[in-house]
C-alpha atoms as a PDB file:
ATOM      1  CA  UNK A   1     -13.591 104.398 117.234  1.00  0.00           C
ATOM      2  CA  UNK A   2     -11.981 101.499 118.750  1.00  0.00           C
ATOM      3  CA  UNK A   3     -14.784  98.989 117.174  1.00  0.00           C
ATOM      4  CA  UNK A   4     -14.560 100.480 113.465  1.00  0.00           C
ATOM      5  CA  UNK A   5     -10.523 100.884 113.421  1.00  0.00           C
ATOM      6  CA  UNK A   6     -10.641  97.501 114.487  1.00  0.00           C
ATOM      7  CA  UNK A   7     -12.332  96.268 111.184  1.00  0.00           C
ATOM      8  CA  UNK A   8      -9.318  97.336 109.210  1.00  0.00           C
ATOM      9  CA  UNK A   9      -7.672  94.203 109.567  1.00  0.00           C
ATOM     10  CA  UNK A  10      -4.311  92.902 107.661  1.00  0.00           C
ATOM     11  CA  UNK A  11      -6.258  89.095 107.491  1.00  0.00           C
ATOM     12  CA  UNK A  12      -9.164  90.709 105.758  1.00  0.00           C
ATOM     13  CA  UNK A  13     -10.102  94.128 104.530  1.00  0.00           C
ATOM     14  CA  UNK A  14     -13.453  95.886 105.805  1.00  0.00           C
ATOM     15  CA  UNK A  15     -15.599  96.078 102.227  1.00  0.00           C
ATOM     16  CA  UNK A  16     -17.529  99.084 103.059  1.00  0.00           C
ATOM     17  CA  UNK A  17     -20.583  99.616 101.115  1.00  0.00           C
ATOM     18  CA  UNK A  18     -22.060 102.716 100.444  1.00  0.00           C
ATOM     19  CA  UNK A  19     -25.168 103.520 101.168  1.00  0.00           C
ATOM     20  CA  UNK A  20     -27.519 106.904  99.917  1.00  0.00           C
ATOM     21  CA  UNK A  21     -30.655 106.988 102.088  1.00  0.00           C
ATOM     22  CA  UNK A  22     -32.277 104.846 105.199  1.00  0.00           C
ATOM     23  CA  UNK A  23     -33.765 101.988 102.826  1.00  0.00           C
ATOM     24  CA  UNK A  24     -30.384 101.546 100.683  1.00  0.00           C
ATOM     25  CA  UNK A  25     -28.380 101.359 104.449  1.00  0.00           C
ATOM     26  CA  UNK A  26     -30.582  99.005 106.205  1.00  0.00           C
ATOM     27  CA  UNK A  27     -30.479  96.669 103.631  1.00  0.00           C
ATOM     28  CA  UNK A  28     -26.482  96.487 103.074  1.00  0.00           C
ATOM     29  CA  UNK A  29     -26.411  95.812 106.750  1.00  0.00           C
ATOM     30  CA  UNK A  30     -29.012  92.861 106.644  1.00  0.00           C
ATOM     31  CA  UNK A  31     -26.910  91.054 104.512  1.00  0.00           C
ATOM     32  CA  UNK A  32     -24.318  91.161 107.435  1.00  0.00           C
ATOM     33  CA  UNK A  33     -22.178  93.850 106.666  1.00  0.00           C
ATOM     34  CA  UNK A  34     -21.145  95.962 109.906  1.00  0.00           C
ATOM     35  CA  UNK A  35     -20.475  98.869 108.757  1.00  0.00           C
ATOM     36  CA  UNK A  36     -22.026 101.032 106.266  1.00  0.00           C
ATOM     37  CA  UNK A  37     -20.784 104.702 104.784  1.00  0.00           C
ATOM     38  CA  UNK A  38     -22.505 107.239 102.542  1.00  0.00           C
ATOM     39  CA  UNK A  39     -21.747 108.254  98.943  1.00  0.00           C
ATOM     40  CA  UNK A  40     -21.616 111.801  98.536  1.00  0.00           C
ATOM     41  CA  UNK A  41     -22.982 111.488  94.709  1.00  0.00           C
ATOM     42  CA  UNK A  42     -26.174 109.601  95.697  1.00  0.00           C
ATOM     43  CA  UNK A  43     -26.596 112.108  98.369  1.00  0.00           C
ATOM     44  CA  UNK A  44     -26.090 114.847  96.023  1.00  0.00           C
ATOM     45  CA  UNK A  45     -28.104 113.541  93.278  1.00  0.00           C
ATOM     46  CA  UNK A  46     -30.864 112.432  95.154  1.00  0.00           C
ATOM     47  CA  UNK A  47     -31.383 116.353  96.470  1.00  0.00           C
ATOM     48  CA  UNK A  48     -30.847 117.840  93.331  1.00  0.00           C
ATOM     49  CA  UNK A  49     -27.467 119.418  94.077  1.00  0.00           C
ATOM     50  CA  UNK A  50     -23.886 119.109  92.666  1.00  0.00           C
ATOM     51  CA  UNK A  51     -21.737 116.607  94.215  1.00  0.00           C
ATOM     52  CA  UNK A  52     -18.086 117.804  95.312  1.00  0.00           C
ATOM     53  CA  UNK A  53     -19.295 121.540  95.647  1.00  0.00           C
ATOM     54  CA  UNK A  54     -20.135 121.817  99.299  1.00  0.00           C
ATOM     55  CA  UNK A  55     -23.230 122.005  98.625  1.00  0.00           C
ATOM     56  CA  UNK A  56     -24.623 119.175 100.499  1.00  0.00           C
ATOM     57  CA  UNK A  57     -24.099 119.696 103.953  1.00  0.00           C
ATOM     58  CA  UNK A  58     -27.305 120.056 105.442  1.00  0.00           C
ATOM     59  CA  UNK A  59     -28.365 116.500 103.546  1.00  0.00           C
ATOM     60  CA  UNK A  60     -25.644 114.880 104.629  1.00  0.00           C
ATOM     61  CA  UNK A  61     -25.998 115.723 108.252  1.00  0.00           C
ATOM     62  CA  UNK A  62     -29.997 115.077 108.363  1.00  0.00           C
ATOM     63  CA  UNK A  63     -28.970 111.546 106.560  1.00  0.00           C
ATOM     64  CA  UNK A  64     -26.443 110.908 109.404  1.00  0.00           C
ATOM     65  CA  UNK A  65     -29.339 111.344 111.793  1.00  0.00           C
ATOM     66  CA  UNK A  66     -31.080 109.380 110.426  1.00  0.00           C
ATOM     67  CA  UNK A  67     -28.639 106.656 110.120  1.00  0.00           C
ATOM     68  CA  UNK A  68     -26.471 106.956 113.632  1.00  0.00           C
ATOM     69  CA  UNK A  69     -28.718 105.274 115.536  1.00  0.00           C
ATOM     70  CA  UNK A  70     -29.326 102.457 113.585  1.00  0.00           C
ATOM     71  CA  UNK A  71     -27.446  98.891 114.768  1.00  0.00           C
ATOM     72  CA  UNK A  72     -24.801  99.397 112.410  1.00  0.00           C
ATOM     73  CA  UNK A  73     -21.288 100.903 112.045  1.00  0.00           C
ATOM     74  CA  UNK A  74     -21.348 104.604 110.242  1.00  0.00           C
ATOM     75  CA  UNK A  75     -19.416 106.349 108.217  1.00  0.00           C
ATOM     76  CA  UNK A  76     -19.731 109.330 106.888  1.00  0.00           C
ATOM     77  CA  UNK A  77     -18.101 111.441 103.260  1.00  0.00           C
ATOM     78  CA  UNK A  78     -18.022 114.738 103.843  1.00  0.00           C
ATOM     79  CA  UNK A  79     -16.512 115.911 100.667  1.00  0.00           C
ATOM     80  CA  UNK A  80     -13.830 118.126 101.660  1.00  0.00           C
ATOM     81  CA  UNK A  81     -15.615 119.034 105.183  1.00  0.00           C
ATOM     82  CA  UNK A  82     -17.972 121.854 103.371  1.00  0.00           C
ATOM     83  CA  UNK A  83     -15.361 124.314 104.216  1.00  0.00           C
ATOM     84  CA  UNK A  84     -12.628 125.779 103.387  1.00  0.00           C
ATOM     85  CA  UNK A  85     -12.091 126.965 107.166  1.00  0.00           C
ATOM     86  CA  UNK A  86     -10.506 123.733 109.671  1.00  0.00           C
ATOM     87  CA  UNK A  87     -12.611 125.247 112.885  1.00  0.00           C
ATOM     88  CA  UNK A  88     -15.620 124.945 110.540  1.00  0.00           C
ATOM     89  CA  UNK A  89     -14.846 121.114 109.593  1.00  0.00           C
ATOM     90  CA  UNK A  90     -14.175 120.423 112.822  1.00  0.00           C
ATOM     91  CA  UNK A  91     -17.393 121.559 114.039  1.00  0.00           C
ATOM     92  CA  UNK A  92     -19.022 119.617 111.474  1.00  0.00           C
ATOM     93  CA  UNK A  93     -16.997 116.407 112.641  1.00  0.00           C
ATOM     94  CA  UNK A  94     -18.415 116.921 116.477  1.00  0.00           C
ATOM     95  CA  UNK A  95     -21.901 117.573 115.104  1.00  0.00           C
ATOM     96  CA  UNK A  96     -21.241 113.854 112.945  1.00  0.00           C
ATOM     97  CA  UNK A  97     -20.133 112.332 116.046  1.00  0.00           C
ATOM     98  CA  UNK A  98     -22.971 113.418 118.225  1.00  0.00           C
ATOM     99  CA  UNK A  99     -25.337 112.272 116.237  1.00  0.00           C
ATOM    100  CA  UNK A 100     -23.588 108.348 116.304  1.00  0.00           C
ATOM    101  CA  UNK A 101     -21.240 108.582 113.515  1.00  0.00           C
ATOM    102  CA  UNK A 102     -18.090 106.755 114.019  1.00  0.00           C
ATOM    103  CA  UNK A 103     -15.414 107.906 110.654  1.00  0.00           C
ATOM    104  CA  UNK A 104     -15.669 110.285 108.599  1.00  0.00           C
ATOM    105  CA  UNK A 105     -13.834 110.582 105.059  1.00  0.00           C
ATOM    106  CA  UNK A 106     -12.560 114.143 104.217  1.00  0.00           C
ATOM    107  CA  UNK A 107     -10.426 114.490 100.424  1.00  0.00           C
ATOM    108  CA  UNK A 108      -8.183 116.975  99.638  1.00  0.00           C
ATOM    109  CA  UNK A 109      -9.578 117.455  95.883  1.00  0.00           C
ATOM    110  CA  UNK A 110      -6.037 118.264  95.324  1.00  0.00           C
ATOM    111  CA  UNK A 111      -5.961 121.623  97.562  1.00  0.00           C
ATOM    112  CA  UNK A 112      -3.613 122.914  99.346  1.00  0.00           C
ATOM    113  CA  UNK A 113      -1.744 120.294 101.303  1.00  0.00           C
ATOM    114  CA  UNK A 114      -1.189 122.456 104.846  1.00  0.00           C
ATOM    115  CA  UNK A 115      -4.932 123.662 104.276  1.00  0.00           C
ATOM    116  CA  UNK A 116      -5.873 119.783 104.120  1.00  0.00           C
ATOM    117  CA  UNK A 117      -3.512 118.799 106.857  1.00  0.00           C
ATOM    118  CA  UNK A 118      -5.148 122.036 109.388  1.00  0.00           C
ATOM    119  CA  UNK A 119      -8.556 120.174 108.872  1.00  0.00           C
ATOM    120  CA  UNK A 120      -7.839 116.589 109.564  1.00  0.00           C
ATOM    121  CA  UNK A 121      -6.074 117.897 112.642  1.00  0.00           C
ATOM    122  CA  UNK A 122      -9.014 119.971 113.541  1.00  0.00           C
ATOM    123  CA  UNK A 123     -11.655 117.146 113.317  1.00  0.00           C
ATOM    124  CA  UNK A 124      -9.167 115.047 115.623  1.00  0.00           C
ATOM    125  CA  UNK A 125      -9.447 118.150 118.102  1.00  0.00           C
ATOM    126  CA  UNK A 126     -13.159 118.392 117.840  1.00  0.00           C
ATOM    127  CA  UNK A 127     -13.892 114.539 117.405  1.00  0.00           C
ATOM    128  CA  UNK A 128     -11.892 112.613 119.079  1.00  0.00           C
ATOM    129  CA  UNK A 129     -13.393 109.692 118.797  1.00  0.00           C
ATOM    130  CA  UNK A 130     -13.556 109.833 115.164  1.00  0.00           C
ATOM    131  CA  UNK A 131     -11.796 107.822 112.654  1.00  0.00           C
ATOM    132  CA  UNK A 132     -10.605 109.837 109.865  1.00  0.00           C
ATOM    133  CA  UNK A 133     -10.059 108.347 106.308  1.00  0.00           C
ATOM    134  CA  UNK A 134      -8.059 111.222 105.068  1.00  0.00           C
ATOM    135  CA  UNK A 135      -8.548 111.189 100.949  1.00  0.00           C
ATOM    136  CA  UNK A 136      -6.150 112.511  98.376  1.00  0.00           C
ATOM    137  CA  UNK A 137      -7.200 112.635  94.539  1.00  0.00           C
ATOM    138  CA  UNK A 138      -4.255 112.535  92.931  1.00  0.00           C
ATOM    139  CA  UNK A 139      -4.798 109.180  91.190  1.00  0.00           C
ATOM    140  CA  UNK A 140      -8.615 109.842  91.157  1.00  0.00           C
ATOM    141  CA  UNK A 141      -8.179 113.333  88.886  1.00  0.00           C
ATOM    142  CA  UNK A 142      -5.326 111.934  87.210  1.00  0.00           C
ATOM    143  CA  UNK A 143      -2.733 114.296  88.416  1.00  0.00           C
ATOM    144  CA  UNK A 144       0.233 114.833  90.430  1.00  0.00           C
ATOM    145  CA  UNK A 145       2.513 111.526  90.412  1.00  0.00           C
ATOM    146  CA  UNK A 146       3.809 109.113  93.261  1.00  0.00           C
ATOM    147  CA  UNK A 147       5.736 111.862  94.944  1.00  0.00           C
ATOM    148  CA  UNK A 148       2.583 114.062  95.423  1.00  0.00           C
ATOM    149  CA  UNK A 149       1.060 111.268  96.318  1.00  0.00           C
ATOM    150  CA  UNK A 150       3.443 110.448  99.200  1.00  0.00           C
ATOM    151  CA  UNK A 151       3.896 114.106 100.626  1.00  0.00           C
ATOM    152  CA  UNK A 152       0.064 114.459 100.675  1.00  0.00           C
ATOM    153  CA  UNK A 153      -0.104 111.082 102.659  1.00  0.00           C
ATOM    154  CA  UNK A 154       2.958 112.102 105.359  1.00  0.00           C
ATOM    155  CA  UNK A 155       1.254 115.271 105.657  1.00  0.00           C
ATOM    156  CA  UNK A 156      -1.974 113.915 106.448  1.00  0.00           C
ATOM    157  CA  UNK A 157      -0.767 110.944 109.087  1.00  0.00           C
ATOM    158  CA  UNK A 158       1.115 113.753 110.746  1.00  0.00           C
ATOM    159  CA  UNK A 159      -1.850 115.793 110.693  1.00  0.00           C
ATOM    160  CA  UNK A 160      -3.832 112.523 113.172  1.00  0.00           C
ATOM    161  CA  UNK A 161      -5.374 111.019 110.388  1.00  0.00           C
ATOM    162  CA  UNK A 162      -6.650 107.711 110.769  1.00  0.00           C
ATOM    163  CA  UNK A 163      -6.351 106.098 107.631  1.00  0.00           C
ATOM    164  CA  UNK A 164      -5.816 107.149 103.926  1.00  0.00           C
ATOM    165  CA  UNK A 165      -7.940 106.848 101.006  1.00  0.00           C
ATOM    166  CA  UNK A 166      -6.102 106.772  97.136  1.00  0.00           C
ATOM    167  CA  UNK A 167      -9.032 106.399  95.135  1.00  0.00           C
ATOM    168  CA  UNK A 168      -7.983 105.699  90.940  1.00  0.00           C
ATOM    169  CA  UNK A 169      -5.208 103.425  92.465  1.00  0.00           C
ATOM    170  CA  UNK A 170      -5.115  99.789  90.657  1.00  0.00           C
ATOM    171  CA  UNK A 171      -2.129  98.735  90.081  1.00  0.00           C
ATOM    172  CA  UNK A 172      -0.749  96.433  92.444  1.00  0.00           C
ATOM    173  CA  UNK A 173       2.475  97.485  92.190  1.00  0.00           C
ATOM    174  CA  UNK A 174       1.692 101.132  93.786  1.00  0.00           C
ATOM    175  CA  UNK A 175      -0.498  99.823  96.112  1.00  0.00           C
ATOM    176  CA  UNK A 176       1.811  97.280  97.712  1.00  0.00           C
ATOM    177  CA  UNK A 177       4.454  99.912  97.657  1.00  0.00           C
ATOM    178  CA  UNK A 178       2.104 102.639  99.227  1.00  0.00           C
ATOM    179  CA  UNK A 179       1.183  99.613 101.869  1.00  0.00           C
ATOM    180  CA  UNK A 180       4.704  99.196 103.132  1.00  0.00           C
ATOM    181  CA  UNK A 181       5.381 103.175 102.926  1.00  0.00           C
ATOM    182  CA  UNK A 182       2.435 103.720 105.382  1.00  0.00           C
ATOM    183  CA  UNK A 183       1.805 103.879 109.111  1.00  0.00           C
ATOM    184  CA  UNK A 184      -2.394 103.843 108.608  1.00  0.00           C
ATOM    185  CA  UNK A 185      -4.654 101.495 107.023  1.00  0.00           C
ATOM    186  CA  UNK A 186      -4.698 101.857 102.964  1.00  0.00           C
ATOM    187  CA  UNK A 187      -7.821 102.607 101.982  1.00  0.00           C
ATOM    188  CA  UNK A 188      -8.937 101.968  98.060  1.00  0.00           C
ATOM    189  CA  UNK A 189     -11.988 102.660  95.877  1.00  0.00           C
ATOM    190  CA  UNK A 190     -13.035  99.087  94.383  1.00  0.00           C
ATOM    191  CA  UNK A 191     -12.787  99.462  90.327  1.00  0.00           C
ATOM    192  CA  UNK A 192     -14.157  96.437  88.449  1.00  0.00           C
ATOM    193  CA  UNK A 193     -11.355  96.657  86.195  1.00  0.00           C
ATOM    194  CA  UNK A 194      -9.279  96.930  89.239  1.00  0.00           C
ATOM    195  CA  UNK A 195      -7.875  93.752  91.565  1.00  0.00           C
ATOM    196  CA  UNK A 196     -10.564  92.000  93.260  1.00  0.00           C
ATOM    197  CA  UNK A 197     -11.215  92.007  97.035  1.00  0.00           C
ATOM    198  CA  UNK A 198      -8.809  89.140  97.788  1.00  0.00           C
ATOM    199  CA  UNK A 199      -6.178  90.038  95.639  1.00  0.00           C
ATOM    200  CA  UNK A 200      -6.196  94.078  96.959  1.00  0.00           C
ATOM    201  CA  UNK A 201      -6.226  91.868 100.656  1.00  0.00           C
ATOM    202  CA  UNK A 202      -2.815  90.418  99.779  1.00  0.00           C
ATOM    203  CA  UNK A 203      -1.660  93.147  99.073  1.00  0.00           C
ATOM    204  CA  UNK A 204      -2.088  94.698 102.560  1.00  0.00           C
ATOM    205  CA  UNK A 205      -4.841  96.928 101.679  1.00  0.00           C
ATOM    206  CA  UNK A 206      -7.295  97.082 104.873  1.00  0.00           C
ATOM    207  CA  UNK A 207     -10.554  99.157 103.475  1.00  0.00           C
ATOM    208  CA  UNK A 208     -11.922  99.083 100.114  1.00  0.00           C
ATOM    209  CA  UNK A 209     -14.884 101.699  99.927  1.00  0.00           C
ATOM    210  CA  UNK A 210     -17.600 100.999  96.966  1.00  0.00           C
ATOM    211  CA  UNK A 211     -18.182 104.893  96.558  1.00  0.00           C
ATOM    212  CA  UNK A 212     -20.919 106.041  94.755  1.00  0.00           C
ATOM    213  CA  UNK A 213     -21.207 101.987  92.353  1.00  0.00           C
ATOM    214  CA  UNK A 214     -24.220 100.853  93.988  1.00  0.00           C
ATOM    215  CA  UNK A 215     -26.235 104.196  93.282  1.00  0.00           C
ATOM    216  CA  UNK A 216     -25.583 104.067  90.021  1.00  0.00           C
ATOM    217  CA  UNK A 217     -26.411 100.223  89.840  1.00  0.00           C
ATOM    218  CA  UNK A 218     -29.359 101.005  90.946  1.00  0.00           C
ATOM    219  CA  UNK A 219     -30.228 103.489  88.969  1.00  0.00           C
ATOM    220  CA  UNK A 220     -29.066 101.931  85.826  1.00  0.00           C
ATOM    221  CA  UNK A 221     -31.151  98.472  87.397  1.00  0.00           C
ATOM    222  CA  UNK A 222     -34.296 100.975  87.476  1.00  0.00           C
ATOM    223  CA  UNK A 223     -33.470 102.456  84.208  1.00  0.00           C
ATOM    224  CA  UNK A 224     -32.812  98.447  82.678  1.00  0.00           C
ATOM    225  CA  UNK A 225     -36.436  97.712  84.266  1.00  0.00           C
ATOM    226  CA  UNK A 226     -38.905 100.261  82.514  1.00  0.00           C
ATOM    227  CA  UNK A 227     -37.298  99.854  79.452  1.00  0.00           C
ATOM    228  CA  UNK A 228     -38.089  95.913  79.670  1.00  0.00           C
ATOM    229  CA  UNK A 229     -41.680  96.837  80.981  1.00  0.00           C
ATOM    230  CA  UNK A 230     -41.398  99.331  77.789  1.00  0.00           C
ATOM    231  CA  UNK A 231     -40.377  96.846  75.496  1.00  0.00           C
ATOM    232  CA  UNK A 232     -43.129  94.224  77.264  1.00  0.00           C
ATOM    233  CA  UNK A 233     -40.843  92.317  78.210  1.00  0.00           C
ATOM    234  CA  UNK A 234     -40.368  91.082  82.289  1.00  0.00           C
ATOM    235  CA  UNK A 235     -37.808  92.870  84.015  1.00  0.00           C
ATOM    236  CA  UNK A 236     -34.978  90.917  84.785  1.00  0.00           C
ATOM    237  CA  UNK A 237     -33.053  91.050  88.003  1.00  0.00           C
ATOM    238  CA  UNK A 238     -33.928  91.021  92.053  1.00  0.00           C
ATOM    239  CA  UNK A 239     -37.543  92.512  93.055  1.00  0.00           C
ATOM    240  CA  UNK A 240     -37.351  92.878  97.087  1.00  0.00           C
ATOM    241  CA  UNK A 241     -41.366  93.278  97.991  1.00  0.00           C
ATOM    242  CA  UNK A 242     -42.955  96.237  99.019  1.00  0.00           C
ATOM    243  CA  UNK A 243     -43.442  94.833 102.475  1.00  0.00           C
ATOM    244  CA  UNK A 244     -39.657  94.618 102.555  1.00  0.00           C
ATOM    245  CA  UNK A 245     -38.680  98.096 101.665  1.00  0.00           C
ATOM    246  CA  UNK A 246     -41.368  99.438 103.963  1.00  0.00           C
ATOM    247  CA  UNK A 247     -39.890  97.464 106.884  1.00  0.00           C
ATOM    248  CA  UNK A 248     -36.491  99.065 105.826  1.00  0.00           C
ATOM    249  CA  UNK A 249     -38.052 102.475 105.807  1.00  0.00           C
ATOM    250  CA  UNK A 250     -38.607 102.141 109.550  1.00  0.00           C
ATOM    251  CA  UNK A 251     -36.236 103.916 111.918  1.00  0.00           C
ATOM    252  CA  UNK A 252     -35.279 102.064 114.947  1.00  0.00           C
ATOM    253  CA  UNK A 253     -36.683  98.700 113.865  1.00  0.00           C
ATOM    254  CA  UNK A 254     -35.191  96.066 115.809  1.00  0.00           C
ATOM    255  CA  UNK A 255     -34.794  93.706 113.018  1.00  0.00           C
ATOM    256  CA  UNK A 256     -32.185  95.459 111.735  1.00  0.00           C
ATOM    257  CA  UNK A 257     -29.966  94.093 113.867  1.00  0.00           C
ATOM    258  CA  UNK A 258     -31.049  90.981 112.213  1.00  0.00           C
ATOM    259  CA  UNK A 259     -33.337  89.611 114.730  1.00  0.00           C
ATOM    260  CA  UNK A 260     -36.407  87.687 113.449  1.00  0.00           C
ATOM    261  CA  UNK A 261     -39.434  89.280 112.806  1.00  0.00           C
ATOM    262  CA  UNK A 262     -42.820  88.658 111.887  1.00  0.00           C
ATOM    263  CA  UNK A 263     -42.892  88.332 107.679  1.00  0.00           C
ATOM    264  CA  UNK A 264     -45.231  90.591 106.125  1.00  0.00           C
ATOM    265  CA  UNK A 265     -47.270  89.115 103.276  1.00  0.00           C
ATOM    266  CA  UNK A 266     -47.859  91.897 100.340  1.00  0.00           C
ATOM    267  CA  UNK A 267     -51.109  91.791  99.048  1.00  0.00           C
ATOM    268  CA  UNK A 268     -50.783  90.672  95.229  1.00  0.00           C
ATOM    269  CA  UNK A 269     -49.932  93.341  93.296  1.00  0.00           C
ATOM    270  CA  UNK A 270     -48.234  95.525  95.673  1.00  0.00           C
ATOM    271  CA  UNK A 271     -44.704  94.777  95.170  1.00  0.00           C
ATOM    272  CA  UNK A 272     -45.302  97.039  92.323  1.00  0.00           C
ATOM    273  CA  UNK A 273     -46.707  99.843  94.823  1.00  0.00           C
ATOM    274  CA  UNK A 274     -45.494 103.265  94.575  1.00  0.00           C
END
């Protein structure tokens, strides 16, 4: 844990891009980034399954798999742990950890606090090694106000957790107030309409987590493209080749790391290769 706490610095907060599958993660950490999380909606949506319903456990295990023994920093969201029951999260924690994952974030989706509180503790028991971004919603589903806020947050530091996670929080106001109120990195979902990375650094926040923006991005990129091709037009934006993407597709390649490799020249045509 010692390595990814230590990326929650005061100088400069750890941007933590979320990735949905092997290809999407490989590339975020070729363009230097050290650590990489999932999104639980591009999980989710990629399988065909609801996000926030526990429904995704299996998926998001099998993706950690695939992704702890890559080069890179993981983390993992785990929704609320797929459980209701603290043993149960906690056992899902150790199987995270044993498969390379180094944090896991876990949200309250404004449950019980105690209930929240028992599994954060749990994964701590089961995981030590674990860093836990403990998540409460109150900003994110718009209710509860700065006191709820608070006693969720006390609760969960008490409870071991590792650092916090407000997601909905913009105003800089709260968040430099929240910063001095806590003992564990601040943790906040980047919102375009939101402060930018520096200014959110100023303010003392140490993570900033891109949640589920780049799926959609790239969804709405794909969606922006065959309408172009529709419309006979070129589509705009950043091709990578096929050759790149397969390279990404390959588990354990050493160029991950970002060590040189031989470049692959695509036959003409194939970028556009299914």
């Amino acid at each position: 844990m010692t390595a990814f706490a230590d990326l929650h610095r005061a100088d400069e907060p750890l941007l933590l891009p979320n990735a949905w599958d092997h290809a999407s993660a490989v590339a975020l950490a070729a363009l230097g980034f050290p650590a990489v999380a999932t999104t639980s909606l591009g999980v989710a949506a990629a399988a065909g399954l609801p996000d926030g319903a526990s429904a995704t456990r299996d998926e998001t295990l099998r993706l950690a798999l695939v992704l702890g023994s890559e080069p890179f920093l993981l983390s993992v969201d785990a929704e609320g742990g797929f459980s209701d029951d603290p043993d149960d999260v906690g056992e899902f924690a150790r199987q995270l950890a044993a498969v390379g994952a180094v944090g896991i974030n876990v949200e309250d989706g404004l449950g019980p606090v105690r209930r929240h509180a028992a599994k954060i503790a749990a994964v701590k028991a089961a995981a030590p090694g674990l860093f836990v971004n403990a998540r409460t919603d109150t900003h994110w589903l718009g209710e509860g106000d700065g006191t709820d806020t608070l006693r969720r947050l006390d609760a969960y530091q008490e409870a071991g957790a590792d650092g916090v996670f407000v997601p909905g929080l913009t105003d800089p106001r709260r968040i430099a107030a929240l910063v001095r109120h806590l003992n564990v990195p601040l943790n906040v979902l980047y919102s375009p309409a939101g402060p930018a990375v520096p200014r959110l650094a100023d303010l003392g926040v140490r993570r900033v987590s891109l949640g589920s923006l780049l799926y959609r991005r790239a969804l709405g990129a794909a969606l922006d493209a065959v309408a172009d091709i529709r419309a006979g037009r070129t589509p705009r934006g950043r091709t990578p080749s096929y050759a790149d993407i397969a390279q990404a597709g390959r588990r354990g390649d050493p160029s991950h790391s970002g060590a040189s490799a031989p470049r692959q020249t695509a036959p003409r045509g194939e970028a556009w290769q299914s």
